[in-house]
C-alpha atoms as a PDB file:
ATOM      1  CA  UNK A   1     108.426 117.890  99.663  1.00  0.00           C
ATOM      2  CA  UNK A   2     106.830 115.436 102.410  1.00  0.00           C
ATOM      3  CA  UNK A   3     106.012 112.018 101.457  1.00  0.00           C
ATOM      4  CA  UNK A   4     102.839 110.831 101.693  1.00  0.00           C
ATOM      5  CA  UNK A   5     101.408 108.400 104.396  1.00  0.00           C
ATOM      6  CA  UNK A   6     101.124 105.920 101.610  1.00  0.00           C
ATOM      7  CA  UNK A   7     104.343 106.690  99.865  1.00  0.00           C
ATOM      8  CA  UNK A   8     105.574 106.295 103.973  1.00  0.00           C
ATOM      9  CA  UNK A   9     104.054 102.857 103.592  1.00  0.00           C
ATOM     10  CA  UNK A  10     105.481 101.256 100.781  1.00  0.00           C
ATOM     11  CA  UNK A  11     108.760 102.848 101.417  1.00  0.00           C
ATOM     12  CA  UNK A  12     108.435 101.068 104.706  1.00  0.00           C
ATOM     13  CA  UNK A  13     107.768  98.033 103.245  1.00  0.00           C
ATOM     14  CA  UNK A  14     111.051  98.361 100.622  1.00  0.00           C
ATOM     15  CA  UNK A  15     113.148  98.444 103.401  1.00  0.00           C
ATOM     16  CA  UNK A  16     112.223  94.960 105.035  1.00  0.00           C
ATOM     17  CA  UNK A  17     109.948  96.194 107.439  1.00  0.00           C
ATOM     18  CA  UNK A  18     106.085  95.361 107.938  1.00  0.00           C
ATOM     19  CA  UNK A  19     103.086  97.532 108.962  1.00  0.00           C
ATOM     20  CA  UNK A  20      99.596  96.636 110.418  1.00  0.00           C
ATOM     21  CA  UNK A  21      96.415  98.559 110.556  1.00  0.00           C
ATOM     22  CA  UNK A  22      95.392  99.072 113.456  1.00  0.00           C
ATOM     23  CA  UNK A  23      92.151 100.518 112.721  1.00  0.00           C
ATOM     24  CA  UNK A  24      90.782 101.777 109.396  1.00  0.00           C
ATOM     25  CA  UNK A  25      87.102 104.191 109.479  1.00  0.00           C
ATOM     26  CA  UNK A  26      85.367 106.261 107.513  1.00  0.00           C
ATOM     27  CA  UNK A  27      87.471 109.185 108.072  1.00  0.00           C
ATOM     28  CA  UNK A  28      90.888 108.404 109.848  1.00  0.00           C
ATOM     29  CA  UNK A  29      93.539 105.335 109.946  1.00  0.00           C
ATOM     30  CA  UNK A  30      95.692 104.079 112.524  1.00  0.00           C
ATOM     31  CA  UNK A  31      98.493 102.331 111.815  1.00  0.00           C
ATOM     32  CA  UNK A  32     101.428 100.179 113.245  1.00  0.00           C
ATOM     33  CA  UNK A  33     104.731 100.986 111.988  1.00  0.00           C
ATOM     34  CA  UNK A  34     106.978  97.299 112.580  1.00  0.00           C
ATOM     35  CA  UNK A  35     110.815  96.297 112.569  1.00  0.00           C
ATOM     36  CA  UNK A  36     110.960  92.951 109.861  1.00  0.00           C
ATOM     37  CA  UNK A  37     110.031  90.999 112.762  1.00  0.00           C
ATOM     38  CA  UNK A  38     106.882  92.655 113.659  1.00  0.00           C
ATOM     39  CA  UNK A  39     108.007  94.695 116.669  1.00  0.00           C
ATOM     40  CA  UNK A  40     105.974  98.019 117.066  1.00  0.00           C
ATOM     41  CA  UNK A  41     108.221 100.984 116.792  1.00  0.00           C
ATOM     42  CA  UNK A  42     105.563 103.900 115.529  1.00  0.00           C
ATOM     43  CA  UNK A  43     102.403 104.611 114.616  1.00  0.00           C
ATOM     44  CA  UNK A  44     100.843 106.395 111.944  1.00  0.00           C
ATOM     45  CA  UNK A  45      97.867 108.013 112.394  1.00  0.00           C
ATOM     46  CA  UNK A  46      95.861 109.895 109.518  1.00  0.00           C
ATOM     47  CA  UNK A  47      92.691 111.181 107.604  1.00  0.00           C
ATOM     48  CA  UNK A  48      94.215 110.956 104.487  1.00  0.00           C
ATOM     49  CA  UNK A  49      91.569 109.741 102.003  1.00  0.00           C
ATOM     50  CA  UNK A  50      93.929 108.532  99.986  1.00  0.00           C
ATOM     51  CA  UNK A  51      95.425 105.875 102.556  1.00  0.00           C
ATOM     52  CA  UNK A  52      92.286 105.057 104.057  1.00  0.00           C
ATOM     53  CA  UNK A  53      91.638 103.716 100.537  1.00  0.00           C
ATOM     54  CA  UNK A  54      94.657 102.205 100.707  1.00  0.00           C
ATOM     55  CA  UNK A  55      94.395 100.344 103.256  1.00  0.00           C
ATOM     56  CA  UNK A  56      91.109  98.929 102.469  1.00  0.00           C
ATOM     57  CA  UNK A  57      92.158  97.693  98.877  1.00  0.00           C
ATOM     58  CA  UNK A  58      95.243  95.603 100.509  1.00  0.00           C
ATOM     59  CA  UNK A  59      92.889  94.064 103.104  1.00  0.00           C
ATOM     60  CA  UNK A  60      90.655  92.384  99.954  1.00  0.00           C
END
């Protein structure tokens, strides 16, 4: 079974490592994928509903 782009997230974040939104609409998400000290290495990019929510509730 494939994880989900928010289960990617916070299993992102357990290891050490930080992401940034890039941009968050109405109907897709980008997202920067970080080493610990904030160096790019991948980005996400989705239309998940789920992390679109997400994302907006951790940027309140």
């Amino acid at each position: 079974m494939r994880e989900t782009p928010v289960e990617l997230l916070e299993r992102w974040e357990a290891y050490g490592a930080v992401w940034r939104a890039v941009s968050v609409g109405d109907e897709h998400a980008v997202v920067d994928l970080c080493t610990c000290t904030g160096e790019p290495m991948d980005r996400l990019e989705s239309d998940d509903p789920e992390l679109i929510r997400f994302l907006r509730e951790r940027a309140e």
